[in-house]
PDB file of N, CA and C in Angstrom:
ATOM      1  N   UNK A   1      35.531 132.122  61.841  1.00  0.00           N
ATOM      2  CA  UNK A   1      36.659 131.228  61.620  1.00  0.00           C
ATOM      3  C   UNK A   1      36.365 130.383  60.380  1.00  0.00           C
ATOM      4  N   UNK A   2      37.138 129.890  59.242  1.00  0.00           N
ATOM      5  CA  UNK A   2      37.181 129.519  58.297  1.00  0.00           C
ATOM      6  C   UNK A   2      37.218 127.993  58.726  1.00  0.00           C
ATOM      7  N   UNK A   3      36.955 127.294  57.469  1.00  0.00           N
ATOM      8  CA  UNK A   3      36.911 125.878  57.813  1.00  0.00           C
ATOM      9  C   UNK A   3      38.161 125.357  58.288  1.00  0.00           C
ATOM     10  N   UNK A   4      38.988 125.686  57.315  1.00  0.00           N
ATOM     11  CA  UNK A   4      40.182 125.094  57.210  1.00  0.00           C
ATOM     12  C   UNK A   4      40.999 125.223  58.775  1.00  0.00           C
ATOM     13  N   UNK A   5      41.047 126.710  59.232  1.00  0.00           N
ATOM     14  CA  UNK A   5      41.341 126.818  60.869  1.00  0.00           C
ATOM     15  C   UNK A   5      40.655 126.341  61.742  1.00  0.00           C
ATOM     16  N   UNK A   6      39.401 125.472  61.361  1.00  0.00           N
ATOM     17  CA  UNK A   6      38.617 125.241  62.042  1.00  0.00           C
ATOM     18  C   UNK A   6      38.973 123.409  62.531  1.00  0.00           C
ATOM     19  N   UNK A   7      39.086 123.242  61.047  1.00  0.00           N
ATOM     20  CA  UNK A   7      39.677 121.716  60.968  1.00  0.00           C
ATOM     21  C   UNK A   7      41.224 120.955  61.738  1.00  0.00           C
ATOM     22  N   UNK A   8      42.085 122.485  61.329  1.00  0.00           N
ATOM     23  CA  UNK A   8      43.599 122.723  62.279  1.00  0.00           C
ATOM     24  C   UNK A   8      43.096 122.315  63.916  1.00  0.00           C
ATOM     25  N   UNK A   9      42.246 122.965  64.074  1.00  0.00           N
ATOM     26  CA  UNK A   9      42.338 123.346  65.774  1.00  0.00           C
ATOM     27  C   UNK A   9      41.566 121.937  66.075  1.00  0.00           C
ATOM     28  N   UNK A  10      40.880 121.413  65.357  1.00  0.00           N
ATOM     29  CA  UNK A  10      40.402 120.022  65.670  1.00  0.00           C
ATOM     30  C   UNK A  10      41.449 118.632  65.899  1.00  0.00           C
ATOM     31  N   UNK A  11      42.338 119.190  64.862  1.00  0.00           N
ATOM     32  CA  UNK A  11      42.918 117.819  64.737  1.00  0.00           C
ATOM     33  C   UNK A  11      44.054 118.376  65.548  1.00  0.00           C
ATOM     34  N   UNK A  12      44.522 119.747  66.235  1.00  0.00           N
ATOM     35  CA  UNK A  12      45.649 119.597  67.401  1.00  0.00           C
ATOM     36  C   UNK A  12      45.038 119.101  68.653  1.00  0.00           C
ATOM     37  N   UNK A  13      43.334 119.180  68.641  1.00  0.00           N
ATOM     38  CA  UNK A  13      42.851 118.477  69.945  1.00  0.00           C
ATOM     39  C   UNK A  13      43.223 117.162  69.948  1.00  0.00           C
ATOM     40  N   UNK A  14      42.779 116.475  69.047  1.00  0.00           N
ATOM     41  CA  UNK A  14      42.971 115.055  68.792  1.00  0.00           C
ATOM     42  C   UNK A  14      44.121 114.427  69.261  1.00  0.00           C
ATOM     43  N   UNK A  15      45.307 115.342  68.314  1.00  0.00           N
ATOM     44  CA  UNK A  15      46.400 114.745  68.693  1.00  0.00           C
ATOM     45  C   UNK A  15      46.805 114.905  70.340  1.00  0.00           C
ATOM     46  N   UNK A  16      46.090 116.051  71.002  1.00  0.00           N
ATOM     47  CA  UNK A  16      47.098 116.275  72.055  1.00  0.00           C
ATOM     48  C   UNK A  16      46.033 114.964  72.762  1.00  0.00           C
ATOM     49  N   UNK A  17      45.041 114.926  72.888  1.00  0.00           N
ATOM     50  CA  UNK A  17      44.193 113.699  73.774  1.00  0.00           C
ATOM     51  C   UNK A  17      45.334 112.278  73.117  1.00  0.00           C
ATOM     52  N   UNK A  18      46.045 112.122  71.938  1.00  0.00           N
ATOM     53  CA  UNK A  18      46.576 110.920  71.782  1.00  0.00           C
ATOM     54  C   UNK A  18      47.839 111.351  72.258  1.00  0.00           C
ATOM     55  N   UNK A  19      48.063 112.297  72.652  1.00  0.00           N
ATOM     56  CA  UNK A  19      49.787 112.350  73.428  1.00  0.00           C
ATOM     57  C   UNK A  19      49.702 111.549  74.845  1.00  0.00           C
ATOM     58  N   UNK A  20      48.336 112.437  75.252  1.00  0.00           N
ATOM     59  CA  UNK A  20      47.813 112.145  77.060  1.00  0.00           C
ATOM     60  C   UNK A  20      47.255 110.459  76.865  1.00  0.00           C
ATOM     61  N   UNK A  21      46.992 110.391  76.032  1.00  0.00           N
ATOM     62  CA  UNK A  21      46.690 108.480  76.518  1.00  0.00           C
ATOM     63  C   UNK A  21      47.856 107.856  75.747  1.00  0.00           C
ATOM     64  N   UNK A  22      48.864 108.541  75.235  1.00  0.00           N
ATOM     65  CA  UNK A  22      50.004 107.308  75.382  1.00  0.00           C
ATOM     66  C   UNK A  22      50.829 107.967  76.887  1.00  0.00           C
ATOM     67  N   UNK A  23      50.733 109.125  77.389  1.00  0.00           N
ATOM     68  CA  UNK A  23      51.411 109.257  78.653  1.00  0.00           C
ATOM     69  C   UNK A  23      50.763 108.445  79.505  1.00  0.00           C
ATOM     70  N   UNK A  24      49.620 107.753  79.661  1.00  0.00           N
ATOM     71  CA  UNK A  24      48.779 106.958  80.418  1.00  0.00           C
ATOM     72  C   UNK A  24      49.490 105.866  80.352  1.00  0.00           C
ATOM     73  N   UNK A  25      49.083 105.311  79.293  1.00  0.00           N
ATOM     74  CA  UNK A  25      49.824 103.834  78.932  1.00  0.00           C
ATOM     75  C   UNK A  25      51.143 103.806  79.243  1.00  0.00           C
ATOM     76  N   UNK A  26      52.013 104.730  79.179  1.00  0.00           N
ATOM     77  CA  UNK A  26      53.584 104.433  79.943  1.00  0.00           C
ATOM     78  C   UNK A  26      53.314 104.183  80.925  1.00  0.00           C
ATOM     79  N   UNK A  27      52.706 104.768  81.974  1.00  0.00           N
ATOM     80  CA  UNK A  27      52.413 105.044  82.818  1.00  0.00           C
ATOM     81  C   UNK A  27      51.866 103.779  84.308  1.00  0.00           C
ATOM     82  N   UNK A  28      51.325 103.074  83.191  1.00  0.00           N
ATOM     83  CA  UNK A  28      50.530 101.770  83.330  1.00  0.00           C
ATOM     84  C   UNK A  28      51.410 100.950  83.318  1.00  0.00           C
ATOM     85  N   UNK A  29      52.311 100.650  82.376  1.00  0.00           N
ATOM     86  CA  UNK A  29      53.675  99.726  82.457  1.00  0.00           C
ATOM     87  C   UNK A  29      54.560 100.076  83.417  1.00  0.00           C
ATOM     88  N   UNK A  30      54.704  98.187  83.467  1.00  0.00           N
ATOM     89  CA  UNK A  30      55.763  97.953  84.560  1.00  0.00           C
ATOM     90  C   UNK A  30      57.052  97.945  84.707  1.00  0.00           C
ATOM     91  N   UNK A  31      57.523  98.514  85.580  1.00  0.00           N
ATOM     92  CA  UNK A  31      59.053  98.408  85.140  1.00  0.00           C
ATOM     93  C   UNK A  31      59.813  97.803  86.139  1.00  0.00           C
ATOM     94  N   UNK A  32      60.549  96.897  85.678  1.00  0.00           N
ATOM     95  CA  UNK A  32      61.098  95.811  86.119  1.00  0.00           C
ATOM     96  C   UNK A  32      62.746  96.672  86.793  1.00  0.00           C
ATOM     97  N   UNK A  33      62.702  96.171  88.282  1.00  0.00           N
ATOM     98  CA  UNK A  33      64.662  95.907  88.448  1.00  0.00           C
ATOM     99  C   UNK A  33      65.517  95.134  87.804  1.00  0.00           C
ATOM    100  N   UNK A  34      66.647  95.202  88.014  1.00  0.00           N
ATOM    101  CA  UNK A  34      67.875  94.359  87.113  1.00  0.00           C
ATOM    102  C   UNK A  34      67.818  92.875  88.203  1.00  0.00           C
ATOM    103  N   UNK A  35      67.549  93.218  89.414  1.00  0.00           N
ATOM    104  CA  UNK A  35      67.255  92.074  90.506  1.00  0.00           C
ATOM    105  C   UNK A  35      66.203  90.885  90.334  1.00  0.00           C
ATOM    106  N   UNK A  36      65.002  91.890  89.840  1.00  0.00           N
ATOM    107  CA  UNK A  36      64.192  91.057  89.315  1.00  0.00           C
ATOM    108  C   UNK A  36      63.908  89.811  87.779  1.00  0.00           C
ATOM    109  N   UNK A  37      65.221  90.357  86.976  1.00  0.00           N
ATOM    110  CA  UNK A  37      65.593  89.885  85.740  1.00  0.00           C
ATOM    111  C   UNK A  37      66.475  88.681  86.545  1.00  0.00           C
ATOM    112  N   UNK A  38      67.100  89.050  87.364  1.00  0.00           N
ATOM    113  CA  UNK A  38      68.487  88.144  87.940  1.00  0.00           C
ATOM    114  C   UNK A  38      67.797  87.072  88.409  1.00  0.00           C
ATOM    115  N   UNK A  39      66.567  86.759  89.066  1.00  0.00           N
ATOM    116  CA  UNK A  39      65.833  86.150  89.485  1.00  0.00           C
ATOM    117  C   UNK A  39      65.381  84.780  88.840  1.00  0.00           C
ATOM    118  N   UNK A  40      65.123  85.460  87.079  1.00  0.00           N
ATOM    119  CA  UNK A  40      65.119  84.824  86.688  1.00  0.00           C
ATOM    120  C   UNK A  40      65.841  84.081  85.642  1.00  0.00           C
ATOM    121  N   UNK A  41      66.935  84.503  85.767  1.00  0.00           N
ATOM    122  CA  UNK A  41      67.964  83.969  84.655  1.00  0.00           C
ATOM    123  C   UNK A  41      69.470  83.453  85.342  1.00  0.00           C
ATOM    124  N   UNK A  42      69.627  84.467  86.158  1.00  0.00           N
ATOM    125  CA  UNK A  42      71.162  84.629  86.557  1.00  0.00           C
ATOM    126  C   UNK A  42      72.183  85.357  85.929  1.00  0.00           C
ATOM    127  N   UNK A  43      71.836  85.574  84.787  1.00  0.00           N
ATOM    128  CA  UNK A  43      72.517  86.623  83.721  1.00  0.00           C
ATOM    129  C   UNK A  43      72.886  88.131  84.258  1.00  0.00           C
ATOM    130  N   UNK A  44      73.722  88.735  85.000  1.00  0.00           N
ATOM    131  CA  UNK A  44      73.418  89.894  84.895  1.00  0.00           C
ATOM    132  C   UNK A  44      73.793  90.763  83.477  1.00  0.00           C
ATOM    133  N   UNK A  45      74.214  90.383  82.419  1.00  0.00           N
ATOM    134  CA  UNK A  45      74.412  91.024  81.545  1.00  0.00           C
ATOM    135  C   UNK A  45      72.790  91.027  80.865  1.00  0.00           C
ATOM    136  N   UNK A  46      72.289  90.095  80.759  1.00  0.00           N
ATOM    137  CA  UNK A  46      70.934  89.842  80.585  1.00  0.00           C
ATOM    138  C   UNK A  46      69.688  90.665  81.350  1.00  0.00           C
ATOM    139  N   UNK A  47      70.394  90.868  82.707  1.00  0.00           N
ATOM    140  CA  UNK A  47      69.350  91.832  83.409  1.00  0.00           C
ATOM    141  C   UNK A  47      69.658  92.959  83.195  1.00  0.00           C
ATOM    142  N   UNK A  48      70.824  93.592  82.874  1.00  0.00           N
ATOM    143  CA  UNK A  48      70.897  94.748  82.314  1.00  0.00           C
ATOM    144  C   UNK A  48      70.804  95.610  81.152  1.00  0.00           C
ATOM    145  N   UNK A  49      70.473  94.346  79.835  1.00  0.00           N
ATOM    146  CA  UNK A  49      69.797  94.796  79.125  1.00  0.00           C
ATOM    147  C   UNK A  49      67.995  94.698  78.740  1.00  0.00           C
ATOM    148  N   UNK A  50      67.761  93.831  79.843  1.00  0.00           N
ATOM    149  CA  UNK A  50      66.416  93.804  80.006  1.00  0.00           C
ATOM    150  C   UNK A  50      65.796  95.141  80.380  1.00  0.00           C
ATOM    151  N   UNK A  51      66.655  95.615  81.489  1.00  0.00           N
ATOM    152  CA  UNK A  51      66.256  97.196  81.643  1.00  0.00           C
ATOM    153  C   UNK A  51      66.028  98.146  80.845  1.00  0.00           C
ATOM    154  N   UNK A  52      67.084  98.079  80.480  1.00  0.00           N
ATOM    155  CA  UNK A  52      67.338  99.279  79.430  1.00  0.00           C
ATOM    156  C   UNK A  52      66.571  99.184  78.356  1.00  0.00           C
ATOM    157  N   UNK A  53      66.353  97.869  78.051  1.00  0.00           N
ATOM    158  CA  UNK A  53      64.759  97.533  76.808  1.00  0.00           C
ATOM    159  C   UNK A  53      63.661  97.989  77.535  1.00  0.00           C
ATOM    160  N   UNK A  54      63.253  97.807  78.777  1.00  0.00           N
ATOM    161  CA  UNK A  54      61.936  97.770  79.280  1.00  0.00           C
ATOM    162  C   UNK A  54      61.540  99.735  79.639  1.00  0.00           C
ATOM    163  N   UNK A  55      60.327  99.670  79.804  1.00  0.00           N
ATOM    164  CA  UNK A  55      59.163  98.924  80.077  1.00  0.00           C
ATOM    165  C   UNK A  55      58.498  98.588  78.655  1.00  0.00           C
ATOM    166  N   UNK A  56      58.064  97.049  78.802  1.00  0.00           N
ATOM    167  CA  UNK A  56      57.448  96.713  77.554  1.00  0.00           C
ATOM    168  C   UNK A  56      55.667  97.013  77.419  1.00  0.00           C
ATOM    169  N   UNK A  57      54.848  97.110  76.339  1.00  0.00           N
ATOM    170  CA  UNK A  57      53.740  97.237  76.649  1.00  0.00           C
ATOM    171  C   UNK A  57      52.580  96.001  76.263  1.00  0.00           C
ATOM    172  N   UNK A  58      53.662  95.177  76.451  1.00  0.00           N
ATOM    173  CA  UNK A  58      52.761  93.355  76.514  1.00  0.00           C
ATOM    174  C   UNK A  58      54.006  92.543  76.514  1.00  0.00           C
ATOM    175  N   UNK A  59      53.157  91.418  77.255  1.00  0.00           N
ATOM    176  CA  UNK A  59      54.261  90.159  77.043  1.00  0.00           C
ATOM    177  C   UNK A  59      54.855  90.107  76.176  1.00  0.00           C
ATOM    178  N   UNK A  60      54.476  90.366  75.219  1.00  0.00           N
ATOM    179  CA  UNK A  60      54.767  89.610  73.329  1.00  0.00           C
ATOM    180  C   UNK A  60      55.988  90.286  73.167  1.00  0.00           C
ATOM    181  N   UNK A  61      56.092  91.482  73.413  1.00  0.00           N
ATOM    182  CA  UNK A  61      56.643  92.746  73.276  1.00  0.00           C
ATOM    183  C   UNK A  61      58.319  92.616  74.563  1.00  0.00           C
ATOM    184  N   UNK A  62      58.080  91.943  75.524  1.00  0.00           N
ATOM    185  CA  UNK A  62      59.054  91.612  76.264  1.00  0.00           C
ATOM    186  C   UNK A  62      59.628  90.298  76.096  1.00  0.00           C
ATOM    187  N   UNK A  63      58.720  89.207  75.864  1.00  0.00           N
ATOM    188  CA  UNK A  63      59.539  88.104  75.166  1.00  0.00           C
ATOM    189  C   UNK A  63      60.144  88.271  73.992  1.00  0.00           C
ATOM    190  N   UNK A  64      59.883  89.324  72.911  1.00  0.00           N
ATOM    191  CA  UNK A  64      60.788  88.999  71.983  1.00  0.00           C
ATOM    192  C   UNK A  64      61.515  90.398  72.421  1.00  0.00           C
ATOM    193  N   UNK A  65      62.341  90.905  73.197  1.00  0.00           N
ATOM    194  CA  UNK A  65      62.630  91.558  73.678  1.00  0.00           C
ATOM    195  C   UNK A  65      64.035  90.474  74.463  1.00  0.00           C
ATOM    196  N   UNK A  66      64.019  89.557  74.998  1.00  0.00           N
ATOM    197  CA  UNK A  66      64.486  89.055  75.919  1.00  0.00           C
ATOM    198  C   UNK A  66      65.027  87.900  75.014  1.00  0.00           C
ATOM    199  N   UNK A  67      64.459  87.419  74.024  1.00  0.00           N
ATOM    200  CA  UNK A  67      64.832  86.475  72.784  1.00  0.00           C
ATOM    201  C   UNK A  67      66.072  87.295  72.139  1.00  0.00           C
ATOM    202  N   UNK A  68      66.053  88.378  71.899  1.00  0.00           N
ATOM    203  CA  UNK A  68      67.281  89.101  70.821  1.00  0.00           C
ATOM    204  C   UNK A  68      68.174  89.332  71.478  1.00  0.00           C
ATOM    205  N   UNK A  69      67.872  90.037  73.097  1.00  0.00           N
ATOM    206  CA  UNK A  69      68.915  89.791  74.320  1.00  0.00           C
ATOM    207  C   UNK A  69      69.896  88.669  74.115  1.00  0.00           C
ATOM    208  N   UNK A  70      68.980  87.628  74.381  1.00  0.00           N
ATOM    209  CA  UNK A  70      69.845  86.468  75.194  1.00  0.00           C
ATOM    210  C   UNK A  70      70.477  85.965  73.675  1.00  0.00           C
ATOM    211  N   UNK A  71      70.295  85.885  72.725  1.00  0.00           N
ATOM    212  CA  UNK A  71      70.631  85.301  71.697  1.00  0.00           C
ATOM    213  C   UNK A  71      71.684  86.205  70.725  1.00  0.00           C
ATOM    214  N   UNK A  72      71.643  87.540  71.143  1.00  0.00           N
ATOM    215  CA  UNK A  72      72.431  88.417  70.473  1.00  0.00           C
ATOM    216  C   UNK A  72      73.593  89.715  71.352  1.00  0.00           C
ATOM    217  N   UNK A  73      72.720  89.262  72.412  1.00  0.00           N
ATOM    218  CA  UNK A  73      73.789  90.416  73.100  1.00  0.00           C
ATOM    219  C   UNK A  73      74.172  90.032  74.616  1.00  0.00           C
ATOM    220  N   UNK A  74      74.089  88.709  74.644  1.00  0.00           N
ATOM    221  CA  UNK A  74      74.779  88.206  75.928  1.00  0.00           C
ATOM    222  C   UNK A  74      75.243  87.260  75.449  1.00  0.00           C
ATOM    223  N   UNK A  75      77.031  86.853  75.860  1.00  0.00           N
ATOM    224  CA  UNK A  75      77.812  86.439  75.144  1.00  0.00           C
ATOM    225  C   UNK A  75      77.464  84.541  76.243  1.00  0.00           C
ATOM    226  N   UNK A  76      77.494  83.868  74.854  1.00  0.00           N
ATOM    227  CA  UNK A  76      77.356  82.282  75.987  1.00  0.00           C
ATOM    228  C   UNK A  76      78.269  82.672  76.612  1.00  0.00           C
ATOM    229  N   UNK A  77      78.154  81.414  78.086  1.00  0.00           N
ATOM    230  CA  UNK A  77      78.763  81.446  79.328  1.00  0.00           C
ATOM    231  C   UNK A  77      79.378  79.815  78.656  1.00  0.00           C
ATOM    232  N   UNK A  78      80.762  80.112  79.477  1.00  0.00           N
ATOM    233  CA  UNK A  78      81.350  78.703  79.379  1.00  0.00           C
ATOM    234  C   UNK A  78      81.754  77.519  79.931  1.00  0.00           C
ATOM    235  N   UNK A  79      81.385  76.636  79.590  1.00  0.00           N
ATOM    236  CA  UNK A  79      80.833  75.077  80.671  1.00  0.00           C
ATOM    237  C   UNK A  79      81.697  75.489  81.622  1.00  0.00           C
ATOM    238  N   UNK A  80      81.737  74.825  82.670  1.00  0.00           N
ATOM    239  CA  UNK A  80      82.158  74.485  84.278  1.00  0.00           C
ATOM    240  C   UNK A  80      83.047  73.498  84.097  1.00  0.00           C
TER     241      UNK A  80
END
């Protein structure tokens, strides 16, 4: 086998071991109900796009996740 096929078949190992540890890491994340968003907001328009954003793979990653939500795609509610 030549280098060059040699080097191919190395780096499809590689990649496929980095396919299988990002299937891990999904895997590992949590995924939240729309109930559980409701919990904490009251929004259900808010919990339903929390879903559909999630699963996040860190806080950081779900707070600003939940920042562009609430500020861009859930319409204010109007006083009482």
């Amino acid at each position: 086998m030549n280098h060059s096929r040699r080097y191919s078949k190395i780096r499809e190992r590689e990649r496929e071991r980095e396919r299988e540890r990002e299937r891990e890491r999904e895997e590992e994340m949590e995924r939240y109900e729309e109930e559980e968003y409701l919990a904490c907001c009251g929004s259900t328009q808010f919990a339903k796009e929390m879903v559909k954003a999630s699963p996040f793979a860190s806080v950081q990653e779900a707070v600003s996740a939940a920042r562009d939500i609430w500020f861009n795609k859930v319409p204010p509610s109007l006083p009482i």
